[in-house]
N, C-alpha and C. Protein backbone atom coordinates (compact mmCIF):
# COMPACT_ATOMS: atom_id res chain seq x y z
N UNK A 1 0.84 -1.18 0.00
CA UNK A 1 0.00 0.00 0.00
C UNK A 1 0.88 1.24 0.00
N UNK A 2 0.66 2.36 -1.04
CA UNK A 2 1.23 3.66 -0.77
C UNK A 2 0.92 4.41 -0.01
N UNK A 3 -0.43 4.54 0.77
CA UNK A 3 -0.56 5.58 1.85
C UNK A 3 -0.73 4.94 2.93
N UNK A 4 -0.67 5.82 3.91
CA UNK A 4 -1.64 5.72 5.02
C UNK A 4 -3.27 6.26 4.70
N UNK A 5 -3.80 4.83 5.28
CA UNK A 5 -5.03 5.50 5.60
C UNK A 5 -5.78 5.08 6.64
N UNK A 6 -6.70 6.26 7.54
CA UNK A 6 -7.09 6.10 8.27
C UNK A 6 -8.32 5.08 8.77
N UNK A 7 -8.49 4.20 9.71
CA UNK A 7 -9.61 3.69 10.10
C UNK A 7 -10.81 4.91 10.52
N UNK A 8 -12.15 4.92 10.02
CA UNK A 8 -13.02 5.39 9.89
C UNK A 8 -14.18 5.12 11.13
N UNK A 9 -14.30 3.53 10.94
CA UNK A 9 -15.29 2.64 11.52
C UNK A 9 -14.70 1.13 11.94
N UNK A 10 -15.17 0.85 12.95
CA UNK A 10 -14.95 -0.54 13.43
C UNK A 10 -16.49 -1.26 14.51
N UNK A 11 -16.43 -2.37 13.70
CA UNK A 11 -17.25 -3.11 14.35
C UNK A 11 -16.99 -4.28 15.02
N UNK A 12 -16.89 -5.03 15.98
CA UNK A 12 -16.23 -6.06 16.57
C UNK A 12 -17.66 -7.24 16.52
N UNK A 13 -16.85 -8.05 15.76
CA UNK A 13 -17.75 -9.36 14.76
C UNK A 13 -17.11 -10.47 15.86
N UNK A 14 -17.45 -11.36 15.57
CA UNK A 14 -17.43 -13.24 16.61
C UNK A 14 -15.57 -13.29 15.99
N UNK A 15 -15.32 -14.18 16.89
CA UNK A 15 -13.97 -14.81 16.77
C UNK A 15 -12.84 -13.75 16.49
N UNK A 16 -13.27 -12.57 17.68
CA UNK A 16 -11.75 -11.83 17.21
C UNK A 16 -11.82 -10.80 15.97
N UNK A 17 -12.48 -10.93 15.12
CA UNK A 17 -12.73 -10.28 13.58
C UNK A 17 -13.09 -8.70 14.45
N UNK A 18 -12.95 -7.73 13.40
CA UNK A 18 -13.16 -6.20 13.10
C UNK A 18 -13.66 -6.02 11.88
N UNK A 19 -14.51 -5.68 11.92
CA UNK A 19 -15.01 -5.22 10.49
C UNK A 19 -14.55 -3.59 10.32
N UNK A 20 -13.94 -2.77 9.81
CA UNK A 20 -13.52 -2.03 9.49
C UNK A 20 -13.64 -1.19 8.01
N UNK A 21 -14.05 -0.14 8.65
CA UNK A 21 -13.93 1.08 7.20
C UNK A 21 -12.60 1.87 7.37
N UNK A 22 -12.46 2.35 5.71
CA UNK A 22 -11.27 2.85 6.02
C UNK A 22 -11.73 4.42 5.19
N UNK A 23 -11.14 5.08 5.45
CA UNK A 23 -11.11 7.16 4.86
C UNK A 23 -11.59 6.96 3.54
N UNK A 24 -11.03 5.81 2.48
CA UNK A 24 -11.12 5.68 1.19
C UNK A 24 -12.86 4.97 1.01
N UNK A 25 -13.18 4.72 1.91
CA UNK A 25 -14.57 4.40 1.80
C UNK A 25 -14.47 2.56 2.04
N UNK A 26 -13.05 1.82 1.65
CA UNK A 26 -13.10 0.46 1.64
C UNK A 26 -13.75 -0.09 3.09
N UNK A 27 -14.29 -1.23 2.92
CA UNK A 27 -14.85 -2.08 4.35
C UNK A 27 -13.73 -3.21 4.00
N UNK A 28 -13.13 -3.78 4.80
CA UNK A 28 -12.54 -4.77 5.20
C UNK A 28 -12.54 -5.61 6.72
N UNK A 29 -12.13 -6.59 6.46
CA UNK A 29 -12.21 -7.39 7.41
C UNK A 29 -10.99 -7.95 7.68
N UNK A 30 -11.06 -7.98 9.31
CA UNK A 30 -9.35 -8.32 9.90
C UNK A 30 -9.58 -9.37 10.92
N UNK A 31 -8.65 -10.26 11.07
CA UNK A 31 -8.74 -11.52 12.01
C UNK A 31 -7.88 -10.87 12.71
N UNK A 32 -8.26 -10.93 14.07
CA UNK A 32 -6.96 -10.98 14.75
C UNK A 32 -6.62 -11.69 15.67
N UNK A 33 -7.25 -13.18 15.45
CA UNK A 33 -7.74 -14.35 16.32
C UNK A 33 -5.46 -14.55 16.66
N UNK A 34 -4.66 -14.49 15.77
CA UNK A 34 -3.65 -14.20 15.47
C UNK A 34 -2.61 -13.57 16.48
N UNK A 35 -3.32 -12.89 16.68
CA UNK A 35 -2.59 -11.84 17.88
C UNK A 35 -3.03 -12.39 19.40
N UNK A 36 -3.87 -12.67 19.31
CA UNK A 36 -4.42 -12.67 21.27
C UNK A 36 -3.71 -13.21 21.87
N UNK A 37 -2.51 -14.31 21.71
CA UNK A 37 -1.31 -14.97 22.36
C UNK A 37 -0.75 -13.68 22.78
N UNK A 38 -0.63 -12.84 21.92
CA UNK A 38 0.94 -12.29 21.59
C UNK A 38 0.62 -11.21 22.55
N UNK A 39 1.92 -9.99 23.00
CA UNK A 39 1.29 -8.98 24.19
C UNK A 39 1.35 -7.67 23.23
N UNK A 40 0.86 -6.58 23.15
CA UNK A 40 -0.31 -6.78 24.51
C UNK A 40 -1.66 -7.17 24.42
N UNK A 41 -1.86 -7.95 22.89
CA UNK A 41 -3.44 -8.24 22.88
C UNK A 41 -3.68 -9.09 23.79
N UNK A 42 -2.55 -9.79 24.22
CA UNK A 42 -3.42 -11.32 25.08
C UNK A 42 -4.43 -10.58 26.53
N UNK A 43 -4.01 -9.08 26.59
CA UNK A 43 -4.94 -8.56 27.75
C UNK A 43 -6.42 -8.38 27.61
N UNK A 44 -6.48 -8.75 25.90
CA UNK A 44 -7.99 -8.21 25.24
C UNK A 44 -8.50 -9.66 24.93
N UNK A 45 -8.12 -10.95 25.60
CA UNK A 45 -8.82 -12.18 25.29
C UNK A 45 -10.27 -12.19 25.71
N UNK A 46 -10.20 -11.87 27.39
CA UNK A 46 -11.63 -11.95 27.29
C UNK A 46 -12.65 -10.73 26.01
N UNK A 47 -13.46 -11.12 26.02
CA UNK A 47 -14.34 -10.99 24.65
C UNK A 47 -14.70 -9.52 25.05
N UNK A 48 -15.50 -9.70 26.29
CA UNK A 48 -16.12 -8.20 27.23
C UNK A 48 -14.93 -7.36 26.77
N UNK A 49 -13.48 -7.33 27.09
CA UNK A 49 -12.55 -6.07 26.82
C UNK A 49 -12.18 -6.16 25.45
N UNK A 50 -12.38 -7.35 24.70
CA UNK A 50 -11.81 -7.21 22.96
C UNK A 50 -13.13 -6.34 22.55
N UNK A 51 -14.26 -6.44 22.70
CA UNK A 51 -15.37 -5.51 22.32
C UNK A 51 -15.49 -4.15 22.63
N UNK A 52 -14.57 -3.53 23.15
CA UNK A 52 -14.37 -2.19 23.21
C UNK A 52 -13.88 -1.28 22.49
N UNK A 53 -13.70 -2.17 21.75
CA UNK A 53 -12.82 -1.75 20.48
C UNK A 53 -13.62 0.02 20.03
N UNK A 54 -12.38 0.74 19.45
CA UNK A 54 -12.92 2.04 19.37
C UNK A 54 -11.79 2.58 18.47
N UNK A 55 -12.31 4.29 17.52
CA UNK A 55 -11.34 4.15 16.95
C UNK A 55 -10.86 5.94 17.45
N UNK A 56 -9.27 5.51 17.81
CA UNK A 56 -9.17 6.77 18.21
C UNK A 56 -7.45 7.11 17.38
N UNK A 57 -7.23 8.22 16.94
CA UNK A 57 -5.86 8.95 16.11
C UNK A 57 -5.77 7.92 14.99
N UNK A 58 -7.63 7.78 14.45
CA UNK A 58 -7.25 7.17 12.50
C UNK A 58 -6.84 5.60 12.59
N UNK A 59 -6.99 4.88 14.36
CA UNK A 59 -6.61 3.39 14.48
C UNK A 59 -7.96 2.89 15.00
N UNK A 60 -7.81 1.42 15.44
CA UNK A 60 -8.20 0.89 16.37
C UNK A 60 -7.57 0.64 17.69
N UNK A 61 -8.57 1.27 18.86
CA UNK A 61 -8.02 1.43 20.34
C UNK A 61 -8.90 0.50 21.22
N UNK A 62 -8.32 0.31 22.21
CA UNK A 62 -8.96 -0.53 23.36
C UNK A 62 -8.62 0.71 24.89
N UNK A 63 -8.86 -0.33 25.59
CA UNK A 63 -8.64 0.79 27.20
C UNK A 63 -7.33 0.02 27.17
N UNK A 64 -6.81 1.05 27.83
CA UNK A 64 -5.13 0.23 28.41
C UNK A 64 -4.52 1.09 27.68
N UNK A 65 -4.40 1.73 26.96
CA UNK A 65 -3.41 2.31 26.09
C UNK A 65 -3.05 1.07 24.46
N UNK A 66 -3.91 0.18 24.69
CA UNK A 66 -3.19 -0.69 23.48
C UNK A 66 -4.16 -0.13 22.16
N UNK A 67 -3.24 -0.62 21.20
CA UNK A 67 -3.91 -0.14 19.44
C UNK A 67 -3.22 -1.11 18.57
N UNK A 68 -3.59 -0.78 17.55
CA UNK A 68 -2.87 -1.38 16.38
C UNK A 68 -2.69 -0.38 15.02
N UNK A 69 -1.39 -0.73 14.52
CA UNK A 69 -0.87 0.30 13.36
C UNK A 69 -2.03 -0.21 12.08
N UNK A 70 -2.46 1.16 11.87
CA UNK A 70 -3.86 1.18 10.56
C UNK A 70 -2.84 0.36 9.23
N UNK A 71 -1.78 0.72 9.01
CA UNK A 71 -1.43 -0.56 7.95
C UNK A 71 -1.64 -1.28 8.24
N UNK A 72 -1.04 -2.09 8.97
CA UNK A 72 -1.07 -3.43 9.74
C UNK A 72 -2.88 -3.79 9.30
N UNK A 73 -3.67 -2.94 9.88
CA UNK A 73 -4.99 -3.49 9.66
C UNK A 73 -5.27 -3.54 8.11
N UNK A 74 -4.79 -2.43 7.40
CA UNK A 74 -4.84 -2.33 5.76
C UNK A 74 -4.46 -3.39 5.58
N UNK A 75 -3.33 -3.50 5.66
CA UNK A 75 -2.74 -5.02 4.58
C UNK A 75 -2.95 -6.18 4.67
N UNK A 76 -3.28 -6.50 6.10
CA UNK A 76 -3.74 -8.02 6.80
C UNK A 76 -4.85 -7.95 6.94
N UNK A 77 -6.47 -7.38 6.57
CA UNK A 77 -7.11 -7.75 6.36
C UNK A 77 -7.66 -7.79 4.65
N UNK A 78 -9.31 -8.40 4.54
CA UNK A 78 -9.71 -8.74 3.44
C UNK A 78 -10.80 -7.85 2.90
N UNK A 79 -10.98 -7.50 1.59
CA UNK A 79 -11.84 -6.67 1.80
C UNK A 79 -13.03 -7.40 1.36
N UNK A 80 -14.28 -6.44 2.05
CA UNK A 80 -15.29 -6.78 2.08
C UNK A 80 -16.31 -6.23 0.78
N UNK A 81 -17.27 -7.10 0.29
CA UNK A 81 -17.92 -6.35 -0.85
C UNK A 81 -19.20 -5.64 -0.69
């Protein structure tokens, strides 16, 4: 991808998934069943705190201070039609 672009919208779907809009208007979809081992998502396993999901400085945020880089969500997810 050549730019950055910002997350717009996020919806928190079954098994970890985000459904996600992005500035350019795209919807995609991101697993991040992937990450929840790893730190600091493994703090967002239970479901109650992965559903908080929110989008704050153009990402996706949780409480705690944790996020994830909007490429990262660009490139590793799928888009949606």
């Amino acid at each position: 991808m050549d730019q950055l672009l910002d997350v717009t919208s996020v919806r928190v779907k079954p098994d970890y998934h985000l459904e996600l809009v992005f500035e350019n208007g795209e919807r995609r979809l991101f697993d991040m069943s992937s990450y929840m081992d790893k730190k600091p998502f493994i703090r967002l396993k239970p479901l109650s705190l992965f559903a908080c999901a929110s989008i704050d400085y153009g990402t996706v945020v949780w409480p705690g201070d944790i996020d994830i880089a909007p490429e990262t969500l660009y490139d590793r997810s799928i888009p949606l039609g």
